[in-house]
N, C-alpha and C. Protein backbone atom coordinates (compact mmCIF):
# COMPACT_ATOMS: atom_id res chain seq x y z
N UNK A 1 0.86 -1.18 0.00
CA UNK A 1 0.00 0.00 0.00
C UNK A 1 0.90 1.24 0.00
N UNK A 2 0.65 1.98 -0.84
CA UNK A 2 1.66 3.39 -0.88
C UNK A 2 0.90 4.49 0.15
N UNK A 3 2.26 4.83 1.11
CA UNK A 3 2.13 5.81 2.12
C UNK A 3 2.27 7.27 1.31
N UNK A 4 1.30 7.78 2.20
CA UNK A 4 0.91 9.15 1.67
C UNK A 4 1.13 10.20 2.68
N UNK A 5 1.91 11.43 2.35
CA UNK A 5 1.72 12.54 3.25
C UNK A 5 0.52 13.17 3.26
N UNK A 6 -0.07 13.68 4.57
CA UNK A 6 -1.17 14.01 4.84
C UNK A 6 -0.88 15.22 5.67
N UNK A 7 -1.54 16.66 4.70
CA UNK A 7 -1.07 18.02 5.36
C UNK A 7 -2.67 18.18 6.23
N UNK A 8 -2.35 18.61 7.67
CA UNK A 8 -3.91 18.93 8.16
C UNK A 8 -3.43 20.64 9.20
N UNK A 9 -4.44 21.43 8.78
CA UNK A 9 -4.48 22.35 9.33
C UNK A 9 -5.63 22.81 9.90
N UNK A 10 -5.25 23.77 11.31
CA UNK A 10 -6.52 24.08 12.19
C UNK A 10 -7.72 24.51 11.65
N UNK A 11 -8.30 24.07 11.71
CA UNK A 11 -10.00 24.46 10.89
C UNK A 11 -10.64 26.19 11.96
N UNK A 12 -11.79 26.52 11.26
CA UNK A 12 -12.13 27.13 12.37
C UNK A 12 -12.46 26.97 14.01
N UNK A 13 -12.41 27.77 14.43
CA UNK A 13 -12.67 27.83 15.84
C UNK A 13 -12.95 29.05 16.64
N UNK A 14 -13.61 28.95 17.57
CA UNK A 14 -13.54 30.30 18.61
C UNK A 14 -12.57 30.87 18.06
N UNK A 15 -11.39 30.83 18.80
CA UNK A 15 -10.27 31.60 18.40
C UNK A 15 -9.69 32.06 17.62
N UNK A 16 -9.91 31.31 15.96
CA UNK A 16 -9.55 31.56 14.79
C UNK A 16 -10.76 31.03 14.24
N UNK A 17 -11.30 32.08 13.62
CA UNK A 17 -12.39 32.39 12.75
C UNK A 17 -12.71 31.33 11.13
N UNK A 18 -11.66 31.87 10.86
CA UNK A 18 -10.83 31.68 9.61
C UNK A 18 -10.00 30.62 9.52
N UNK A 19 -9.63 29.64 10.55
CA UNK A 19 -8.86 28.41 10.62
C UNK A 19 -7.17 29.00 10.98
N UNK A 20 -6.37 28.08 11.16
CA UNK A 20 -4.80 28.98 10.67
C UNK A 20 -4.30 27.80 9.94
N UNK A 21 -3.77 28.10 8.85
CA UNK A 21 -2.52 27.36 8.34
C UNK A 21 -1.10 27.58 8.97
N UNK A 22 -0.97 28.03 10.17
CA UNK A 22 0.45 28.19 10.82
C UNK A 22 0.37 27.33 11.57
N UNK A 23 -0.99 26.32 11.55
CA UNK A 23 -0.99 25.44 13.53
C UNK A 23 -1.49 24.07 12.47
N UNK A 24 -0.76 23.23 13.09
CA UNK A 24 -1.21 22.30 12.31
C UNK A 24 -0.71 20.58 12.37
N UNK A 25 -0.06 19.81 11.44
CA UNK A 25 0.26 18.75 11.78
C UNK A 25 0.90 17.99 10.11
N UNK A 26 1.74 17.65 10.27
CA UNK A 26 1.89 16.93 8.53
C UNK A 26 2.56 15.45 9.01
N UNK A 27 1.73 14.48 8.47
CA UNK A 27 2.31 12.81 8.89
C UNK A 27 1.87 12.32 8.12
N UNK A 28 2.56 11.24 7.67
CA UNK A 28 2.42 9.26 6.93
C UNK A 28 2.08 8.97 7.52
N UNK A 29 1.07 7.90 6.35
CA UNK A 29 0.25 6.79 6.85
C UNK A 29 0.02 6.04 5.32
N UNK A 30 -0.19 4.90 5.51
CA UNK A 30 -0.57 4.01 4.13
C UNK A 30 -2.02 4.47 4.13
N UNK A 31 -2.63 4.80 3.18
CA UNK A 31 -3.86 4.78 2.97
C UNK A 31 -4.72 3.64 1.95
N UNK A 32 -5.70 3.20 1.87
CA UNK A 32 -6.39 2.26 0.86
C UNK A 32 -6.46 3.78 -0.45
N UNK A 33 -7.11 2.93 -1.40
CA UNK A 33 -7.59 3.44 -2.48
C UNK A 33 -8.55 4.64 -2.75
N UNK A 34 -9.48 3.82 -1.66
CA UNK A 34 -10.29 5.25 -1.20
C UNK A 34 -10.37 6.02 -0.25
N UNK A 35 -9.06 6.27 0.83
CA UNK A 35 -8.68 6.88 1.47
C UNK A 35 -9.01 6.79 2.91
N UNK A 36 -8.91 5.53 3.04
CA UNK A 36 -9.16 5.03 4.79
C UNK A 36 -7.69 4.43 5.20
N UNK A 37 -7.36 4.57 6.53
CA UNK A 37 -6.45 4.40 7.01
C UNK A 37 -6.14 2.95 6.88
N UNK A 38 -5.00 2.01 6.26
CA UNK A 38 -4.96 0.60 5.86
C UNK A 38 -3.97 0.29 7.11
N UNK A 39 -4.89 -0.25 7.75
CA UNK A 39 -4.07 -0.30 9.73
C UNK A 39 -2.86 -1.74 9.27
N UNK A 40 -3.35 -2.77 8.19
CA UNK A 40 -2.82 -3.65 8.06
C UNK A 40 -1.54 -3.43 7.61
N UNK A 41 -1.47 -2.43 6.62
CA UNK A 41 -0.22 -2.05 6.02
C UNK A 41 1.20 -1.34 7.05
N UNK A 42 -0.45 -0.63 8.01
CA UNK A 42 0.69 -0.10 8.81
C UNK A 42 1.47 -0.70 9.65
N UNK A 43 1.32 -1.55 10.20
CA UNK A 43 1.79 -2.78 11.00
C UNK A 43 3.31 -3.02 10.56
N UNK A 44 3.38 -3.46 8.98
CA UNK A 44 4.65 -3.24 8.45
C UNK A 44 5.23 -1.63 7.94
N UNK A 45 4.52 -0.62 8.27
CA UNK A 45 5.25 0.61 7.69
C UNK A 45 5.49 1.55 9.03
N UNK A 46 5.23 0.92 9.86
CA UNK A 46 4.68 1.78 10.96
C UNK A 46 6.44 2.98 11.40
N UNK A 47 7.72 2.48 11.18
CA UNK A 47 8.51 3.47 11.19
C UNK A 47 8.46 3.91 10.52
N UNK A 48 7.80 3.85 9.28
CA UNK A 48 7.71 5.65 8.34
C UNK A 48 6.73 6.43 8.71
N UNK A 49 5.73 6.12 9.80
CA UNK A 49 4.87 6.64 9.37
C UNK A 49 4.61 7.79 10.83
N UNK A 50 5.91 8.88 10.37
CA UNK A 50 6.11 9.69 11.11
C UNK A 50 5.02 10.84 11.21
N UNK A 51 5.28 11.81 12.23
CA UNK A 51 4.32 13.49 12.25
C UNK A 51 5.40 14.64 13.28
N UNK A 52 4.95 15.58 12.50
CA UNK A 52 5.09 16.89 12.73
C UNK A 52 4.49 17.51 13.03
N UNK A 53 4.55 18.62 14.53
CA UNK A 53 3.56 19.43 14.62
C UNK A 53 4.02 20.75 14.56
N UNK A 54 3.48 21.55 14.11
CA UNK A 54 4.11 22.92 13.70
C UNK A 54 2.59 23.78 14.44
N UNK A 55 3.34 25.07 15.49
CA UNK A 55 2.77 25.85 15.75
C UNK A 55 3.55 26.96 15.92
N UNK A 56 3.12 28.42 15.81
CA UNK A 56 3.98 29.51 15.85
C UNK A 56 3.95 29.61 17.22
N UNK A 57 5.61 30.04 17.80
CA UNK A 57 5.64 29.93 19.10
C UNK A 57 6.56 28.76 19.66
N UNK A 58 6.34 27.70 18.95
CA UNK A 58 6.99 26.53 20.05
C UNK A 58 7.64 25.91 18.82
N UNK A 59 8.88 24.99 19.14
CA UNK A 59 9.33 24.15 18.51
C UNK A 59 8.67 23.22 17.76
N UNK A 60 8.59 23.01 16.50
CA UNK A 60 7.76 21.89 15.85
C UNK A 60 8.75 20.18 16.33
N UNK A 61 7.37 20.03 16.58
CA UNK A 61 7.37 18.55 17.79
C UNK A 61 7.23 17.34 16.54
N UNK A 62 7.66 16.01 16.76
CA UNK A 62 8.40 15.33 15.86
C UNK A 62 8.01 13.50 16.44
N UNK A 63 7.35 13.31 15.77
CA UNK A 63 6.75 11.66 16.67
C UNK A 63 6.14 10.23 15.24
N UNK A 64 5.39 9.64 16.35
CA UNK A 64 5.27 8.80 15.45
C UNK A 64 3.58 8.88 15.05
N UNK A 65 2.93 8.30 14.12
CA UNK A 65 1.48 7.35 14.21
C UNK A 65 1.78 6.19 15.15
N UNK A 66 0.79 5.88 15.75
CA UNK A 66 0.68 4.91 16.32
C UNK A 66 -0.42 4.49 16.82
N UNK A 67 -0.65 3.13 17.21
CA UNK A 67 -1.69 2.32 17.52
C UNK A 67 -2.17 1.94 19.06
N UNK A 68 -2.53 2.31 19.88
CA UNK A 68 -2.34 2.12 21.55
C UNK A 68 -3.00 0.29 21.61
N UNK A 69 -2.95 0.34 22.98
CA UNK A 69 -3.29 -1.29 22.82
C UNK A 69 -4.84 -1.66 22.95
N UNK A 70 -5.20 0.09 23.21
CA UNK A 70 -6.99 -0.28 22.86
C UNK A 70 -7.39 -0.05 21.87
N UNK A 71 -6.81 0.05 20.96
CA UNK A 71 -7.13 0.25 19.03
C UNK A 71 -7.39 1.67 18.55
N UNK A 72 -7.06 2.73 20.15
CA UNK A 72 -7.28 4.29 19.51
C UNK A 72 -5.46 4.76 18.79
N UNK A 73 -5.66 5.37 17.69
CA UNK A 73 -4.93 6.05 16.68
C UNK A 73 -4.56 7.45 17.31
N UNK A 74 -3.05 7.65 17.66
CA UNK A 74 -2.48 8.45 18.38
C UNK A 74 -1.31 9.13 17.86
N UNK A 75 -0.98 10.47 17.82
CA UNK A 75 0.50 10.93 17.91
C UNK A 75 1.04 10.91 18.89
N UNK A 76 2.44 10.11 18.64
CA UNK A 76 3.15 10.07 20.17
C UNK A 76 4.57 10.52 19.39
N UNK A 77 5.18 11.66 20.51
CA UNK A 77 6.29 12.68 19.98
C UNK A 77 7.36 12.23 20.60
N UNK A 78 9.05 12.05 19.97
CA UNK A 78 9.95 11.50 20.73
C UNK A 78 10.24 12.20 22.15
N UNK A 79 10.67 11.53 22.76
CA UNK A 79 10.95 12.28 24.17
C UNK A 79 9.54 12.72 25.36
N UNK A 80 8.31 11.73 24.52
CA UNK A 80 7.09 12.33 25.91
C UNK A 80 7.53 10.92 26.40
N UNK A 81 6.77 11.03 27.36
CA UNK A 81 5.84 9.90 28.38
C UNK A 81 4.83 9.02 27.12
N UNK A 82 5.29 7.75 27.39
CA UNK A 82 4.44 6.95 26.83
C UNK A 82 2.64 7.16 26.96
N UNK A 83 2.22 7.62 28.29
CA UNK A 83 0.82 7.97 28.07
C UNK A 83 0.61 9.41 27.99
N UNK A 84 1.78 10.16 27.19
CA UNK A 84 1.12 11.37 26.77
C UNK A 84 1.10 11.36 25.32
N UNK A 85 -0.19 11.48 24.51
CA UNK A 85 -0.16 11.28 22.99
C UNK A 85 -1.66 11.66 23.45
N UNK A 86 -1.54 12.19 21.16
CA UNK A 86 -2.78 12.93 21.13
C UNK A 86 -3.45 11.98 20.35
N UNK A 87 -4.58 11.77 20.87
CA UNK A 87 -5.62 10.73 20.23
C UNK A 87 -6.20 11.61 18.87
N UNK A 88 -6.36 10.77 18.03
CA UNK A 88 -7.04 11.17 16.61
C UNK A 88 -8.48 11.12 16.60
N UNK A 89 -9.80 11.57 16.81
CA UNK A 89 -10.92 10.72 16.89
C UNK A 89 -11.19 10.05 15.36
N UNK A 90 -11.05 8.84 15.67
CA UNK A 90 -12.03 8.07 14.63
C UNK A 90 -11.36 7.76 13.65
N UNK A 91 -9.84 7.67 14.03
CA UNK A 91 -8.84 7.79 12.53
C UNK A 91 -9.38 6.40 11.47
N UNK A 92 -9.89 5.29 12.44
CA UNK A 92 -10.21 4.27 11.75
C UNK A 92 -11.45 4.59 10.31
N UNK A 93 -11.91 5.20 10.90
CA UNK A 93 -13.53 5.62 10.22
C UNK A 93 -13.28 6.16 9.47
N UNK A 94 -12.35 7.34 9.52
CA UNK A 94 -12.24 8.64 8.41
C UNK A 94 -11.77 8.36 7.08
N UNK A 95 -12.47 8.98 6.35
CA UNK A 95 -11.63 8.80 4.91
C UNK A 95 -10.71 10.26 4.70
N UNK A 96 -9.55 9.78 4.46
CA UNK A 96 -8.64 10.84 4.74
C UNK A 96 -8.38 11.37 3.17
N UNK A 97 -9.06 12.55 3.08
CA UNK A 97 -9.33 13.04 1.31
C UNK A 97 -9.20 14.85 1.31
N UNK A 98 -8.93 15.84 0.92
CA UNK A 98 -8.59 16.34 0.67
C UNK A 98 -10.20 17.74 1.00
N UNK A 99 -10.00 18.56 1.91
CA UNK A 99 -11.15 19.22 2.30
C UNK A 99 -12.17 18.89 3.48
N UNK A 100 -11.71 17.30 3.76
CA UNK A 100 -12.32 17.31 5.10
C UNK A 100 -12.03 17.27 6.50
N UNK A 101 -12.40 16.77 7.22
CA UNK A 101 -11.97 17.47 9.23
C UNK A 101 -12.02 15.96 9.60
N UNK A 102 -10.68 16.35 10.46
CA UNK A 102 -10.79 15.46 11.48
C UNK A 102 -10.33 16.33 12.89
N UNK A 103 -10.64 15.64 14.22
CA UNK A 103 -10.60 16.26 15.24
C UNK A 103 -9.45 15.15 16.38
N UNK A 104 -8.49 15.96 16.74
CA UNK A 104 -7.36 15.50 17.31
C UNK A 104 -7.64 16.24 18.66
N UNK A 105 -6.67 15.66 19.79
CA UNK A 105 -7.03 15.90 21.10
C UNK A 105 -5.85 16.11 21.29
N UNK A 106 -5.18 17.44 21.95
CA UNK A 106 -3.97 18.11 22.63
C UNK A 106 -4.18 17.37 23.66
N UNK A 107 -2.70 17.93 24.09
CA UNK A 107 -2.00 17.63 24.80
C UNK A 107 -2.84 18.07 26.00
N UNK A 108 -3.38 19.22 25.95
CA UNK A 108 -4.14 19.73 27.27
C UNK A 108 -5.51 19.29 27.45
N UNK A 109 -5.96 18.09 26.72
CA UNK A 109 -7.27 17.60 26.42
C UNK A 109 -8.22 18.47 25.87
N UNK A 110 -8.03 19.76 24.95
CA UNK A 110 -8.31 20.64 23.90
C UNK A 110 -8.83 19.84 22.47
N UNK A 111 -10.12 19.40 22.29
CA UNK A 111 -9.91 18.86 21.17
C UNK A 111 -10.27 19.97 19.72
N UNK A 112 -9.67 20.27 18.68
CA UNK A 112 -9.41 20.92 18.00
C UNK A 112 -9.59 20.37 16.66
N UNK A 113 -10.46 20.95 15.94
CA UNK A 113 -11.32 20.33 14.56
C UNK A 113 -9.90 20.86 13.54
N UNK A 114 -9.07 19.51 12.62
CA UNK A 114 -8.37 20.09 11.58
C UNK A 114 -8.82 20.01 9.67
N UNK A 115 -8.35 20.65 9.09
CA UNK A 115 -9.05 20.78 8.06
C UNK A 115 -7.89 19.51 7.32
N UNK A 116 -8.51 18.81 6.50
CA UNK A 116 -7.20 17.78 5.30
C UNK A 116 -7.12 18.92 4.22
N UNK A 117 -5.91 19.17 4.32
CA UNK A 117 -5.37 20.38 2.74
C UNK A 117 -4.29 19.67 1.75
N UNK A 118 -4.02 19.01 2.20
CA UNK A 118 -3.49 18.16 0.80
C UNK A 118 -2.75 16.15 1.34
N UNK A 119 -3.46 15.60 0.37
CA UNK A 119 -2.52 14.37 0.46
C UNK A 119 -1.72 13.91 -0.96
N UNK A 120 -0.79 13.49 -0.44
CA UNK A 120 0.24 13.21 -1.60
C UNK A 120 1.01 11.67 -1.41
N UNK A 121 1.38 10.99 -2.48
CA UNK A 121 1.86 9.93 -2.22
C UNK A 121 3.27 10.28 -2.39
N UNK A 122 4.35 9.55 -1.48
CA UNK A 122 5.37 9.71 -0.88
C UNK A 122 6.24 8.30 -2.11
N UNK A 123 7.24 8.73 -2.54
CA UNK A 123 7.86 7.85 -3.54
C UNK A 123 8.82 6.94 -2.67
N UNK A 124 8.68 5.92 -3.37
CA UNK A 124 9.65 5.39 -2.13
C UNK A 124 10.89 5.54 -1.61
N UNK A 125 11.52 6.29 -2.75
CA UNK A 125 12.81 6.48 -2.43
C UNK A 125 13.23 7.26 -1.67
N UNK A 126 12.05 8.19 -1.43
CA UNK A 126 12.14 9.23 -0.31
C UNK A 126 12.03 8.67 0.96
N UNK A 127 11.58 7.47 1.30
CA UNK A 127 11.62 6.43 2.31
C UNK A 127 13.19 5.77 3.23
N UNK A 128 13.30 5.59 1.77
CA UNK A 128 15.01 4.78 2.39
C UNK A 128 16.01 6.02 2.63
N UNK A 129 15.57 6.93 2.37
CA UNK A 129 16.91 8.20 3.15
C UNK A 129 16.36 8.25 4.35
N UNK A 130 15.65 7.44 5.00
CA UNK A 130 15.32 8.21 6.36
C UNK A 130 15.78 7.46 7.46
């Protein structure tokens, strides 16, 4: 299954009206065909299938996808505490396509609606430099 970068940025909110493209998140994941998360694939891809979090202000934070042992879909960043990671809601469910929301849970239990702004498939060769 070919892993795809997946750009997601803050959707609207109270705070930002207008969404921000400065707050946000960019990570791999294998996706199916029609754009659901292929958990099977990930099993074997699961060290590529890194994330970034970029916010103005703080260091962009640097982790993995991952799977917890109750089947919720999580970012976990090098250097936390194993039970600090941000749960994805519903990563299983979602079809991950270009214009729609998914809602991730901070660190401060803030959950925060993001917009999908672009997915792209990742060549492989860009794989083995990493």
């Amino acid at each position: 299954m070919p892993l795809k970068r997946i750009r997601l940025e803050l959707a609207r909110t109270h705070d930002f009206p207008n969404g921000s493209q400065d707050r946000g998140y960019d990570f791999v994941a294998p996706l199916t065909e029609d754009g659901h998360l292929d958990s099977s694939s990930w099993a074997d891809d699961a060290p590529y299938c890194t994330v970034r979090r970029f916010w103005p202000g703080e260091d962009d934070q640097h982790g993995h996808l991952r799977r917890t042992r109750g089947g919720r879909w999580v970012f976990h960043y090098d250097g936390m505490e194993e039970d600090i990671d941000e749960p994805i809601f519903a990563l299983d469910r979602h079809i991950l396509v270009e214009g729609d929301y998914i809602t991730i849970t901070e660190h401060d239990e803030e959950q925060l609606p993001f917009r999908i702004t672009r997915v792209s498939t990742i060549a492989p060769a860009a794989l083995r430099k990493k």
